[in-house]
N, C-alpha and C. Protein backbone atom coordinates (compact mmCIF):
# COMPACT_ATOMS: atom_id res chain seq x y z
N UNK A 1 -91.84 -69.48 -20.10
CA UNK A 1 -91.76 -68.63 -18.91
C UNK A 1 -90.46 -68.88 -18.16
N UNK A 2 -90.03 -69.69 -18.12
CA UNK A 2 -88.91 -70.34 -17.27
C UNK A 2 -87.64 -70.03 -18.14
N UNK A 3 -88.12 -69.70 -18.98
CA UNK A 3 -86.97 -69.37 -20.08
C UNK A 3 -86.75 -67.61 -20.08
N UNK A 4 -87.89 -67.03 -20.16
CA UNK A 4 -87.25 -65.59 -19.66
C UNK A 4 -87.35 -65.28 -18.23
N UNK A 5 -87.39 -66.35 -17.50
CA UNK A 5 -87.02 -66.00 -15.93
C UNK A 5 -85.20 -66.29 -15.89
N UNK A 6 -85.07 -66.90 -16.60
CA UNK A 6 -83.58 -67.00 -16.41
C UNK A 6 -82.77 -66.17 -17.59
N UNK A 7 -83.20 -65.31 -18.28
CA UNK A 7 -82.89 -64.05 -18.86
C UNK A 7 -82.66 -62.79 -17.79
N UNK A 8 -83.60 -63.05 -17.24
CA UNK A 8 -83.73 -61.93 -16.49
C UNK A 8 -82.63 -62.21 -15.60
N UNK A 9 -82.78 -63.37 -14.81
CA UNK A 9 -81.88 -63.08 -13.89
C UNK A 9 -80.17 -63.58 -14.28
N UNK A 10 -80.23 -63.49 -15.65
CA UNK A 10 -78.59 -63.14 -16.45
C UNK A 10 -78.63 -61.75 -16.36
N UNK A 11 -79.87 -61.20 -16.91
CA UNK A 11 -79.20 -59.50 -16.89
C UNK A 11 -79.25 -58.98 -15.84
N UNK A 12 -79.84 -59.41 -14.77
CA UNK A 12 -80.14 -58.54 -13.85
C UNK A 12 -78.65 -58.08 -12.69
N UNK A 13 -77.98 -59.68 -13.09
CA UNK A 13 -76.41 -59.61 -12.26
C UNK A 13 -75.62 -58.21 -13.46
N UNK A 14 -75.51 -57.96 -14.37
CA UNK A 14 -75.43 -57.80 -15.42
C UNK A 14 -75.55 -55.90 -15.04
N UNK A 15 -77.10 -55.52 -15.01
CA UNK A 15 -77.31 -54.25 -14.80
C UNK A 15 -76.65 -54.07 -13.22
N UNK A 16 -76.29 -54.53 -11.99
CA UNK A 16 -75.68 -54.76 -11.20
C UNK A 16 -74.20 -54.31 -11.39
N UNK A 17 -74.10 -55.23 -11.99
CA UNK A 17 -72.55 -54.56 -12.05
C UNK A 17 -72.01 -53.44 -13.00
N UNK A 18 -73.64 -53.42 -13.93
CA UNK A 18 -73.31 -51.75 -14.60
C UNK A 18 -73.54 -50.80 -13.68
N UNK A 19 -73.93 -51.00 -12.50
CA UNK A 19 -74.40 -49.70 -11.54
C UNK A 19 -73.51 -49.99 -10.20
N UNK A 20 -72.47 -50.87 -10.83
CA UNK A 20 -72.06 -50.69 -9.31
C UNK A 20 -70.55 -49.55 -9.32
N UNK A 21 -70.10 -49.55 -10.91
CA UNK A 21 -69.08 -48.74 -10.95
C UNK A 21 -69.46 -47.61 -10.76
N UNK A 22 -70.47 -47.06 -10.91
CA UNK A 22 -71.26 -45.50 -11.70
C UNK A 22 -71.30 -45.40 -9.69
N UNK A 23 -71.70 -46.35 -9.07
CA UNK A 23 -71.56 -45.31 -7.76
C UNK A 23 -70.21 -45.22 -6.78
N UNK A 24 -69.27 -46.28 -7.15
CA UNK A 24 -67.89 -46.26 -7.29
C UNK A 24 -66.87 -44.74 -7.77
N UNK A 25 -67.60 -44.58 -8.84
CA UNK A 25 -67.45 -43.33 -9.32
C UNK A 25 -66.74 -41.89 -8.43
N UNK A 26 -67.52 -41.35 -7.96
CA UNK A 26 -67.30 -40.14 -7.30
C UNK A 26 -66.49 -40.58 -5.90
N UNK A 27 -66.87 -41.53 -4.98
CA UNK A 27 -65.94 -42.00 -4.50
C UNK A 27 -64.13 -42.01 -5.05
N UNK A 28 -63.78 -42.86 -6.21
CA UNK A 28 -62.33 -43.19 -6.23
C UNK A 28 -61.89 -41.45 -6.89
N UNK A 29 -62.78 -40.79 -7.97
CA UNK A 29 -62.44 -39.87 -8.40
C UNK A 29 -62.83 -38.54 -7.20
N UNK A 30 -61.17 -38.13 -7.39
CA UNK A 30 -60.61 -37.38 -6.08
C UNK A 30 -60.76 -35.53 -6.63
N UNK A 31 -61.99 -35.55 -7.80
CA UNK A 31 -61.87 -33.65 -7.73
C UNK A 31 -62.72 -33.14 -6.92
N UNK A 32 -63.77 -34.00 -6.24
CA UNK A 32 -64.46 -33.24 -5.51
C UNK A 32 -63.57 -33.19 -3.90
N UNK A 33 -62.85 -34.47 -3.79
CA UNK A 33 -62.60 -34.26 -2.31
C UNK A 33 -61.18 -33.21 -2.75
N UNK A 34 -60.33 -32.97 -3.72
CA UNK A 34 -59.64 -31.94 -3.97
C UNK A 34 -59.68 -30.77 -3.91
N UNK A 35 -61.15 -30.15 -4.57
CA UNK A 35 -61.42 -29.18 -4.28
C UNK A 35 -62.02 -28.85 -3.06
N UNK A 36 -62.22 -29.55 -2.16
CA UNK A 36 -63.16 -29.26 -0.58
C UNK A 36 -61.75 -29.37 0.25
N UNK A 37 -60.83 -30.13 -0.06
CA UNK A 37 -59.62 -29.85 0.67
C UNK A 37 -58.81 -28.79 1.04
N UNK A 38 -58.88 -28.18 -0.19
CA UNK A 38 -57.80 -26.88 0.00
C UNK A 38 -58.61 -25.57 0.71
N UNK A 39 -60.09 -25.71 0.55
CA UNK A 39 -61.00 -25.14 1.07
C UNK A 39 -60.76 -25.04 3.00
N UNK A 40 -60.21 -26.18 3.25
CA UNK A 40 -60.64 -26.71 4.71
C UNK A 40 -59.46 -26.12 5.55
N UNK A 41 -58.35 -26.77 4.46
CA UNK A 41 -56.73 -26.07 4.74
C UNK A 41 -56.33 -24.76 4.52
N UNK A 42 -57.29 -23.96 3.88
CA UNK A 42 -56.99 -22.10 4.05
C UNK A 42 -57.66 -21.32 5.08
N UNK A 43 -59.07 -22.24 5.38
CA UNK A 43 -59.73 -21.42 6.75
C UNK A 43 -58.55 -21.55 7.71
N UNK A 44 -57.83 -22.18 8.58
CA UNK A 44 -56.65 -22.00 9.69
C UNK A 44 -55.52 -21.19 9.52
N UNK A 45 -54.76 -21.39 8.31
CA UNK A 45 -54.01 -20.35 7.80
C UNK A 45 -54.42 -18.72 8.00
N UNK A 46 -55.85 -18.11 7.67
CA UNK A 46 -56.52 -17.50 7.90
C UNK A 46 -56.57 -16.51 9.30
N UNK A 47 -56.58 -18.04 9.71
CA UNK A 47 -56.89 -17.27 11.73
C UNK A 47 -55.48 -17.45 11.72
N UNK A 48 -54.46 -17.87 11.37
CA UNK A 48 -53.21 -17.52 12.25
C UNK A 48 -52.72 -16.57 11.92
N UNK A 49 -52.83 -15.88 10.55
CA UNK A 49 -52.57 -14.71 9.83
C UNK A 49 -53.35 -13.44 10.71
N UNK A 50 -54.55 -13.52 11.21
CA UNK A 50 -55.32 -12.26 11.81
C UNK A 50 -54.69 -12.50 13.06
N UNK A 51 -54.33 -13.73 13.95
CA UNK A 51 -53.80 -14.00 15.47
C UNK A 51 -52.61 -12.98 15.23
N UNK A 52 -51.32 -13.14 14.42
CA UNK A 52 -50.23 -12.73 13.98
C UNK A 52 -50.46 -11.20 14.10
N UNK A 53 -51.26 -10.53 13.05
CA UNK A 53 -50.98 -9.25 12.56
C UNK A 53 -50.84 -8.65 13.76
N UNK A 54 -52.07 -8.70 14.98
CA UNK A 54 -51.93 -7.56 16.44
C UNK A 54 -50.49 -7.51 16.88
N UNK A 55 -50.05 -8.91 16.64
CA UNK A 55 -48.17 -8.50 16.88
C UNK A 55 -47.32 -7.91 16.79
N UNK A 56 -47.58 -6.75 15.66
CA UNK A 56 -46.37 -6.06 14.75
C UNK A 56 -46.52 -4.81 16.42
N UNK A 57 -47.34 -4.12 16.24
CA UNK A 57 -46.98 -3.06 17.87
C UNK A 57 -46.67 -3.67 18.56
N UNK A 58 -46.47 -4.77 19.21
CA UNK A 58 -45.34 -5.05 20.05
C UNK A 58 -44.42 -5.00 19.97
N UNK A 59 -43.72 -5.54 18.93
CA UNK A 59 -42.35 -5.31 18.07
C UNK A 59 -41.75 -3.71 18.21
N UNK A 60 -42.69 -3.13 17.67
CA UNK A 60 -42.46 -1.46 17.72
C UNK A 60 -42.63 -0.94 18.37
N UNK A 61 -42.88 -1.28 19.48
CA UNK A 61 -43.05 -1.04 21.13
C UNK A 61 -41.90 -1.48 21.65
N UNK A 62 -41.46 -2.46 21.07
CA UNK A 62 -40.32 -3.30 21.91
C UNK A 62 -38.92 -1.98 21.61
N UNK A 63 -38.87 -1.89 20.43
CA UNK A 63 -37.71 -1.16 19.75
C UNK A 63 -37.86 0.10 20.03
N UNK A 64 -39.04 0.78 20.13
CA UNK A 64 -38.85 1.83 20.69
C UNK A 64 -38.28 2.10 22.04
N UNK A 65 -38.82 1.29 22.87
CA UNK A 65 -37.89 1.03 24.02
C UNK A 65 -36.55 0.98 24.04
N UNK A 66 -36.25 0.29 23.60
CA UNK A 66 -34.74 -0.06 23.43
C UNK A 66 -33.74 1.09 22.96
N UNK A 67 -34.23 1.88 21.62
CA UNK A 67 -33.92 3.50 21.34
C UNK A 67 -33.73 4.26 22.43
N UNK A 68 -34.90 4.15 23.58
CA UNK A 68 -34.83 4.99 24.43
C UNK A 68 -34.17 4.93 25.51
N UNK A 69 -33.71 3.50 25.69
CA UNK A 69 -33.15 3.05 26.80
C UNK A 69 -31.67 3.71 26.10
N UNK A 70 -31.33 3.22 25.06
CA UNK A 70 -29.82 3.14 24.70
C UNK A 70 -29.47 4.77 24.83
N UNK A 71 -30.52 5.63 24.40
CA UNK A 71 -30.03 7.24 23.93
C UNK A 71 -29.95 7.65 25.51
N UNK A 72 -30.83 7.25 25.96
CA UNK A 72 -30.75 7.55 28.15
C UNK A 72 -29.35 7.10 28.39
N UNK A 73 -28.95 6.15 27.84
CA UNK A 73 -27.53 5.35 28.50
C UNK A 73 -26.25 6.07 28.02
N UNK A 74 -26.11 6.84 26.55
CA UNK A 74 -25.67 7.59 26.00
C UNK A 74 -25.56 9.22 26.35
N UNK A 75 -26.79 9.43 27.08
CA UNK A 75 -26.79 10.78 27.98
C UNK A 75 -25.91 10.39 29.46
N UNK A 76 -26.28 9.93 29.95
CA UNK A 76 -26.04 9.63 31.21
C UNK A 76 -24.38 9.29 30.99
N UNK A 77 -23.65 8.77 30.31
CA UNK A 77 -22.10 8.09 29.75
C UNK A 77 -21.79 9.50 29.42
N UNK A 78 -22.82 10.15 28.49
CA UNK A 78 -21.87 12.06 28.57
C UNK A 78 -21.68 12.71 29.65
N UNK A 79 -22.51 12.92 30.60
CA UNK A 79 -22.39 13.71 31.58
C UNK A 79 -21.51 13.44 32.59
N UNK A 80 -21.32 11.76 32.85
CA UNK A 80 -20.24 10.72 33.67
C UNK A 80 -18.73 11.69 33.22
N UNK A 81 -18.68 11.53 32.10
CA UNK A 81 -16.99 11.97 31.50
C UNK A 81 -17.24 13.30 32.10
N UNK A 82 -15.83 13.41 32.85
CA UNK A 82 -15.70 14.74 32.74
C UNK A 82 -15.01 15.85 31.24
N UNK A 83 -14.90 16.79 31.84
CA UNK A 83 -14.72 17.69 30.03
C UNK A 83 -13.15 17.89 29.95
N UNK A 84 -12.78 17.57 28.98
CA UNK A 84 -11.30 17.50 28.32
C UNK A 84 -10.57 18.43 28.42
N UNK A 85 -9.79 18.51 29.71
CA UNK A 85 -8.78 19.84 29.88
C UNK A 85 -8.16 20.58 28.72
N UNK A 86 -8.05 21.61 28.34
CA UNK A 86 -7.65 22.04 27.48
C UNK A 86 -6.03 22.08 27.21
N UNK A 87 -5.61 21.39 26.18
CA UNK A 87 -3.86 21.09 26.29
C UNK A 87 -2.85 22.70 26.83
N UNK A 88 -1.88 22.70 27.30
CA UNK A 88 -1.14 23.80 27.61
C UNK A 88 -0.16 23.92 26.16
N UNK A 89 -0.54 25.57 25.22
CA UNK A 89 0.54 25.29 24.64
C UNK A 89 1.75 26.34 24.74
N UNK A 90 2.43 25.49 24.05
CA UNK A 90 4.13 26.43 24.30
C UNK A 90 3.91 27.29 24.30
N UNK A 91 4.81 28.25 25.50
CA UNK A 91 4.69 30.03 24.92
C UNK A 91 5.75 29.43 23.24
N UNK A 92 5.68 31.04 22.74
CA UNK A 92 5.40 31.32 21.36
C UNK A 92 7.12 32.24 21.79
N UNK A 93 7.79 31.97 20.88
CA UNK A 93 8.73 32.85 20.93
C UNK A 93 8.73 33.80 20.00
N UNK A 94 9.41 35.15 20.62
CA UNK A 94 8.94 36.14 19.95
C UNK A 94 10.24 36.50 18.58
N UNK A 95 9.29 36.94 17.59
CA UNK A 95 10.78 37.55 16.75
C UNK A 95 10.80 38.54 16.58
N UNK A 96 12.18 38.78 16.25
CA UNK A 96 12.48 40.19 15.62
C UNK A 96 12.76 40.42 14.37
N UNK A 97 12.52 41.98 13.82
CA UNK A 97 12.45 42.05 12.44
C UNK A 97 12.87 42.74 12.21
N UNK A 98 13.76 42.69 10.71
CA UNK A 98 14.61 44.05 10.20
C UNK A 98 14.52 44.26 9.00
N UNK A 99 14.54 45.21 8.37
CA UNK A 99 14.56 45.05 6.87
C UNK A 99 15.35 46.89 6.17
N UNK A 100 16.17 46.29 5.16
CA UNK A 100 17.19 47.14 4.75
C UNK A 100 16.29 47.28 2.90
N UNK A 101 15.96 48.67 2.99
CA UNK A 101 15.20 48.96 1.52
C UNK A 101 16.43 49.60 0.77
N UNK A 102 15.94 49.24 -0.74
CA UNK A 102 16.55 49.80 -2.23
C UNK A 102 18.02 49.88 -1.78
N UNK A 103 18.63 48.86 -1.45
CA UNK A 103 19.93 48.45 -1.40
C UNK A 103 20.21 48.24 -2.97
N UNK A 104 21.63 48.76 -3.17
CA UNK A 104 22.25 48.81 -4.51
C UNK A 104 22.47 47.34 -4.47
N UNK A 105 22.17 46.37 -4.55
CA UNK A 105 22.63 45.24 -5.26
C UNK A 105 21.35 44.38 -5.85
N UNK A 106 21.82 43.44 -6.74
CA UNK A 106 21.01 42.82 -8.03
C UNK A 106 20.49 42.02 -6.68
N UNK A 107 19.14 41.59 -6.83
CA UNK A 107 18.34 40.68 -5.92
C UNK A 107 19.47 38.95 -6.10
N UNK A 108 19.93 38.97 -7.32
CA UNK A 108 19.86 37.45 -7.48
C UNK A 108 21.49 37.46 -7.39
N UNK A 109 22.08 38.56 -6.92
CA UNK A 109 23.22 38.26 -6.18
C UNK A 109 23.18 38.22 -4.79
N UNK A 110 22.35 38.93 -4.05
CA UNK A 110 21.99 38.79 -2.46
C UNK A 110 21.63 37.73 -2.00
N UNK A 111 20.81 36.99 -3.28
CA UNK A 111 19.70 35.70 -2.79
C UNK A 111 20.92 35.04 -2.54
N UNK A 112 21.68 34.76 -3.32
CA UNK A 112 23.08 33.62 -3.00
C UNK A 112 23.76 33.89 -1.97
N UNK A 113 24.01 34.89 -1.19
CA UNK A 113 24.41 35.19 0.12
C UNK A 113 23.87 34.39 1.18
N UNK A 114 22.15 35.17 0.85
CA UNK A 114 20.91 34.61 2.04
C UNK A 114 21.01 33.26 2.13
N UNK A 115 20.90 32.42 0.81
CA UNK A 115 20.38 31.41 1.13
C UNK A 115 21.52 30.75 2.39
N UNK A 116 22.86 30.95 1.82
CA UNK A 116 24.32 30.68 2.76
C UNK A 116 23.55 31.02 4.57
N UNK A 117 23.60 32.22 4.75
CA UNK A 117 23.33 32.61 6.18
C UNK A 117 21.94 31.88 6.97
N UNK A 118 20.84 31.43 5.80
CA UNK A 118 19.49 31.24 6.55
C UNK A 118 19.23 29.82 7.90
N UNK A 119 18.94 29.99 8.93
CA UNK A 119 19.03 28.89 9.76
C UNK A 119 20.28 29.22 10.48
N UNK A 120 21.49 29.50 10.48
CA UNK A 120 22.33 29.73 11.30
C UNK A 120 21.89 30.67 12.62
N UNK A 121 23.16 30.08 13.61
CA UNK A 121 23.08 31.20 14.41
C UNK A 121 23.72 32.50 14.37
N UNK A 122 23.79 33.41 14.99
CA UNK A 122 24.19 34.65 14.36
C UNK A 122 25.76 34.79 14.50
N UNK A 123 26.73 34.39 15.60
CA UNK A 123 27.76 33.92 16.03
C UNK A 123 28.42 33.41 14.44
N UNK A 124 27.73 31.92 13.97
CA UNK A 124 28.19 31.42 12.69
C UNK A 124 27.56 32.46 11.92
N UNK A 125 26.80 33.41 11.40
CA UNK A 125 26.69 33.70 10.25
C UNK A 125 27.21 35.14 9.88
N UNK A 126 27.70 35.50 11.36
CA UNK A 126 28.72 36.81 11.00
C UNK A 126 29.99 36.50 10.91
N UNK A 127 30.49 35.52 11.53
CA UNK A 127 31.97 34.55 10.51
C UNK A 127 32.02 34.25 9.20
N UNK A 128 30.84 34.00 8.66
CA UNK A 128 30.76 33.27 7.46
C UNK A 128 30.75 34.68 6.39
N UNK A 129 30.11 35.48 7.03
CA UNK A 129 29.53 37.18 5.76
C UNK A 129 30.86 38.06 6.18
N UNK A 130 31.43 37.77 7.47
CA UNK A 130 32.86 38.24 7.21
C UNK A 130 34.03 38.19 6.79
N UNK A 131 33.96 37.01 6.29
CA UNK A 131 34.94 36.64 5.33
C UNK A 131 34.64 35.87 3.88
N UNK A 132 33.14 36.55 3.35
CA UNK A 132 32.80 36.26 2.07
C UNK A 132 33.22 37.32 1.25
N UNK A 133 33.44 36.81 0.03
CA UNK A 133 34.00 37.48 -1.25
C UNK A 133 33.20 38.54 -1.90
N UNK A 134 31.83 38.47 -1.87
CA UNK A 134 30.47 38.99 -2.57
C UNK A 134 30.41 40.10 -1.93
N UNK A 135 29.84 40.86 -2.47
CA UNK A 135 29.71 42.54 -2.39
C UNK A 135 28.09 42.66 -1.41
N UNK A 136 27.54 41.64 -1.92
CA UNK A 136 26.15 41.95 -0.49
C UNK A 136 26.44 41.23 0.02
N UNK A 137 27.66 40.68 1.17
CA UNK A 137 27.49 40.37 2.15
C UNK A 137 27.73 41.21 3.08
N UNK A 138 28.48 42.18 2.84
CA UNK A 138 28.31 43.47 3.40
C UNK A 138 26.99 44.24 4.04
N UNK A 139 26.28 44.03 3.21
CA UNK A 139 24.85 44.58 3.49
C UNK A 139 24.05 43.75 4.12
N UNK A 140 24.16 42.46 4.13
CA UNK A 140 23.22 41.80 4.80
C UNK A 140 24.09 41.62 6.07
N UNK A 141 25.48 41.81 6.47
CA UNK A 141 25.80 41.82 7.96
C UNK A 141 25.66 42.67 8.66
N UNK A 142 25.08 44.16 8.36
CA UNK A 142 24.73 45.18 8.74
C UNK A 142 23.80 45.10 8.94
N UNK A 143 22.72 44.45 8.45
CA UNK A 143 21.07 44.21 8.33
C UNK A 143 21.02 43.31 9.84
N UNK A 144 21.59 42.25 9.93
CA UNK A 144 22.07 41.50 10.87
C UNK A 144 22.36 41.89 12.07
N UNK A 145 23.41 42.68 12.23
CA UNK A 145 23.60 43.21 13.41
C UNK A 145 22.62 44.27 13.54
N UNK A 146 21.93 45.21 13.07
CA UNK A 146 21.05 45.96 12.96
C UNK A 146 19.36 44.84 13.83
N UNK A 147 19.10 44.09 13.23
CA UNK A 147 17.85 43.10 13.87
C UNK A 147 18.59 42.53 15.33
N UNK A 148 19.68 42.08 15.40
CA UNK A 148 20.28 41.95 16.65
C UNK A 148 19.85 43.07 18.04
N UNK A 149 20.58 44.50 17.72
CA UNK A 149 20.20 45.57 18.45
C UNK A 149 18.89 45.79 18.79
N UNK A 150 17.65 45.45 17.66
CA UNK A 150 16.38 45.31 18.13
C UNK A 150 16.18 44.92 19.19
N UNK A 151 16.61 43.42 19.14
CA UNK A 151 15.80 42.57 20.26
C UNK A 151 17.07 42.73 21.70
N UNK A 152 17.77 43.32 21.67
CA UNK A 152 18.27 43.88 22.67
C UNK A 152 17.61 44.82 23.59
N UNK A 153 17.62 45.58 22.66
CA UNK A 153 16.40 47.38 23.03
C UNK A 153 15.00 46.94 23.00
N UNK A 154 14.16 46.64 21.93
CA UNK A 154 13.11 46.73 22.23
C UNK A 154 12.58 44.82 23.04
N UNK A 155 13.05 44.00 23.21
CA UNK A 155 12.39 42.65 23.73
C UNK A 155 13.28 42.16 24.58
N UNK A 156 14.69 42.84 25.37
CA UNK A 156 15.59 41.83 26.11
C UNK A 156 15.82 40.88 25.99
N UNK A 157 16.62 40.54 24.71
CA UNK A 157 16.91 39.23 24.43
C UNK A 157 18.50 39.41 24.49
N UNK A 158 19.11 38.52 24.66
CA UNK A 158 20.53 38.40 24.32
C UNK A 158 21.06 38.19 23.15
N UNK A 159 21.68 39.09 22.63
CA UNK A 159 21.78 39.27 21.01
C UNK A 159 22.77 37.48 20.86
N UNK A 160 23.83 36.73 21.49
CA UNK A 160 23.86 35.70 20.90
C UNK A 160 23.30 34.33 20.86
N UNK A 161 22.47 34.22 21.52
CA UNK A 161 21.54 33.60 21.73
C UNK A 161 20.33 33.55 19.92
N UNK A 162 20.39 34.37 19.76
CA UNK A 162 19.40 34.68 18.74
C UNK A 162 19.89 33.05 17.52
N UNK A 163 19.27 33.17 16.55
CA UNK A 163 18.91 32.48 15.25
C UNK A 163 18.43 33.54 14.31
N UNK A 164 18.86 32.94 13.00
CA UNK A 164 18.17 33.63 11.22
C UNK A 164 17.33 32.40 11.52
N UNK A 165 15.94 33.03 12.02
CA UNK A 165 14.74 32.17 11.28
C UNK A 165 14.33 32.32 10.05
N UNK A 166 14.39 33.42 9.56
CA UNK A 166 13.98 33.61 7.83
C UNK A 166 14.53 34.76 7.60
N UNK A 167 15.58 34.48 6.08
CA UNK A 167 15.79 36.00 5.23
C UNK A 167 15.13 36.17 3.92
N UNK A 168 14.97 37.00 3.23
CA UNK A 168 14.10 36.60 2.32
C UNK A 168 14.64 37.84 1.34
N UNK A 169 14.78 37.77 -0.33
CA UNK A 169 15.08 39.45 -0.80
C UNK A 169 14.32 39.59 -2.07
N UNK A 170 13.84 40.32 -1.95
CA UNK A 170 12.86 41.01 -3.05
C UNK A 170 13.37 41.95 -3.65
N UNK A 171 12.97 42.08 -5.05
CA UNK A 171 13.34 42.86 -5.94
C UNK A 171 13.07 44.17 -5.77
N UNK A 172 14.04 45.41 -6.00
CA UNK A 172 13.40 46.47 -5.79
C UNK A 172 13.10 47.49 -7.13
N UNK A 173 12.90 49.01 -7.17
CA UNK A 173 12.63 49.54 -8.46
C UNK A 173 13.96 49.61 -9.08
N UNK A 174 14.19 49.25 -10.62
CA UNK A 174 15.86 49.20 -11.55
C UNK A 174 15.36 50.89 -11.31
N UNK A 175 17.18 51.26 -11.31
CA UNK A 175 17.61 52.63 -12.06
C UNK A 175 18.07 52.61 -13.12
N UNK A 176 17.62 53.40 -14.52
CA UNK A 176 17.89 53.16 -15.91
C UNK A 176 18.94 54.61 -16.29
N UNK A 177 19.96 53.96 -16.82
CA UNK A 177 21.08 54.49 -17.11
C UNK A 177 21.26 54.40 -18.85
N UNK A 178 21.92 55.38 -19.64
CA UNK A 178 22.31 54.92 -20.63
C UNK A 178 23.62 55.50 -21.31
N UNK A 179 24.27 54.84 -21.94
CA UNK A 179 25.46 54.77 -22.08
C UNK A 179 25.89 54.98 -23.79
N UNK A 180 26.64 55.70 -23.99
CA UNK A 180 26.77 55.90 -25.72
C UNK A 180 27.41 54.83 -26.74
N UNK A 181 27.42 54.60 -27.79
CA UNK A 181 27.35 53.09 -28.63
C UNK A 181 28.06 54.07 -29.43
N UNK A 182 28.94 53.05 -30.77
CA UNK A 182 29.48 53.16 -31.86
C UNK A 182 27.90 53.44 -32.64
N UNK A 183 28.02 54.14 -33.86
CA UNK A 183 27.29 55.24 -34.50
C UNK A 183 26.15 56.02 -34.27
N UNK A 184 26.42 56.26 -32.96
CA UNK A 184 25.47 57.41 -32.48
C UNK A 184 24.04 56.71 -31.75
N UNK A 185 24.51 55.49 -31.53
CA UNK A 185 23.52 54.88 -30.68
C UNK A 185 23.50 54.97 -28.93
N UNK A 186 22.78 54.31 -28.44
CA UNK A 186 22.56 54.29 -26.80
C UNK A 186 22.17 53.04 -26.55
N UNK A 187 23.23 52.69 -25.36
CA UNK A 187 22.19 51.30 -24.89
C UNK A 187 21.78 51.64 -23.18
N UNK A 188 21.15 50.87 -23.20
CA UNK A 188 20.15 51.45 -21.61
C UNK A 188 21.36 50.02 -20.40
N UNK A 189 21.92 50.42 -19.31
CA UNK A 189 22.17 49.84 -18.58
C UNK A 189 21.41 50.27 -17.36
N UNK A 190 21.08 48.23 -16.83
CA UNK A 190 19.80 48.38 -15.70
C UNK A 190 20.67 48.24 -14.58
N UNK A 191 19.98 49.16 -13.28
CA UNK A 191 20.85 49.10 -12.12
C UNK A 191 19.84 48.95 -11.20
N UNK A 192 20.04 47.55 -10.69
CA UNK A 192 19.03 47.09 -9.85
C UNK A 192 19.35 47.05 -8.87
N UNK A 193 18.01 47.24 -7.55
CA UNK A 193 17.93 47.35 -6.36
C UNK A 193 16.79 46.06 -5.50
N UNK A 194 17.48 46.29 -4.29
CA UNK A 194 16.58 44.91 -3.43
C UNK A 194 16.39 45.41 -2.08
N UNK A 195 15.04 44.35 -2.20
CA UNK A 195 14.78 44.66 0.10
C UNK A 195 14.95 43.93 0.22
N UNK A 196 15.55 43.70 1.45
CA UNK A 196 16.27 42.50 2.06
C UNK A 196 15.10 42.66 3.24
N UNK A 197 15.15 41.56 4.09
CA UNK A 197 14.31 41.19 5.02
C UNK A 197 14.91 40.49 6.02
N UNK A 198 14.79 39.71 7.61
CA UNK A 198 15.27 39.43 8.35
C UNK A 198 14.70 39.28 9.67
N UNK A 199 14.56 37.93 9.88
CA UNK A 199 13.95 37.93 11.07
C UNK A 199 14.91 36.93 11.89
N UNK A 200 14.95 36.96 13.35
CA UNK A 200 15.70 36.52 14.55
C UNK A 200 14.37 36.12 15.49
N UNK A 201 15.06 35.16 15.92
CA UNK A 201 14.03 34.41 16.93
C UNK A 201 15.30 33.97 17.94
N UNK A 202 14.94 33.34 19.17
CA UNK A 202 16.11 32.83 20.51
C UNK A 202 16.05 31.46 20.30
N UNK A 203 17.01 30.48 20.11
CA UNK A 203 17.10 29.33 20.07
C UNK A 203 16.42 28.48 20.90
N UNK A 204 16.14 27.19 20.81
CA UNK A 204 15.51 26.30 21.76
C UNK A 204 16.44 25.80 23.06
């Protein structure tokens, strides 16, 4: 008897310390308090997320304000300015115009005249066509003094005073001529014509 009393109380320390880990157990092992944790830490998150949301209309309350304030401040800054006088502009000087049709000369001998006379005043450009060599300068100093007399008669201007603001010469209709050839042939000679043009304005 004394012999399995002290069996027993070998195993009994024995089953003891087989039961003391097993309730050790759930204690050191951390999935239950893991999973009850994150549980505990999303309820607050929660309420600050629903506290938060009523916020956003304030915001858009706020800004709408501010739109309205700024576009009021923007009215009120238009009406302040007064309205932008309208600039004064130059009177307009007036021109005069002349133009000499189906003049006997080739356009692209006149043009070389014009271009000489264009921009001058009239003083220099009846010196210059009076003592040129070319056969239309003749015609364009007549054209010249002719737009001169205009603005005498019809606008009171003082004929030296004036300027060639623009001459310009255009081609007019050829006259076709023809002329007799060695063995009974013809050749056609072209006889071309031009409008001359001419305008005068009063210097600055």
């Amino acid at each position: 008897m004394a012999d399995e009393k002290k069996t027993e109380k070998k195993d009994q320390p024995k089953k003891a310390a087989a039961k003391k880990p097993a309730a050790r157990k759930p204690a050191t092992s951390g999935s239950g308090a893991k999973a009850k944790a994150p549980a505990k830490r999303k309820a607050p998150a929660r309420k600050t997320a629903e506290k938060k949301a009523p916020a956003k209309p304030k915001a858009e309350k706020a800004t709408t304000t501010k739109s309205t304030a700024t576009k009021a401040a923007a009215g009120s800054k238009a009406e302040a300015k007064p309205a932008a006088k309208p600039k004064k502009e130059a009177p307009k000087r007036p021109v005069v115009n002349a133009r000499a049709r189906f003049v006997r000369v080739a356009p692209r001998k006149a043009r070389l005249v014009a271009d000489q006379v264009r921009g001058l005043s009239i003083d220099d450009a009846r010196a210059l066509l009076r003592f040129s060599s070319r056969g239309a300068a003749r015609d364009i100093r007549k054209l010249i003094d002719s737009a001169a007399a205009n603005a005498e008669a019809n606008h009171d201007l003082v004929a030296d005073d004036l300027l060639i603001k623009d001459i310009h010469v255009d081609e007019g209709p050829t006259l076709r001529r023809y002329r007799p050839r060695a063995l009974g042939r013809a050749t056609r000679i072209n006889k071309r014509t031009s409008h001359i043009a001419v305008a005068l304005t009063p210097e600055e």
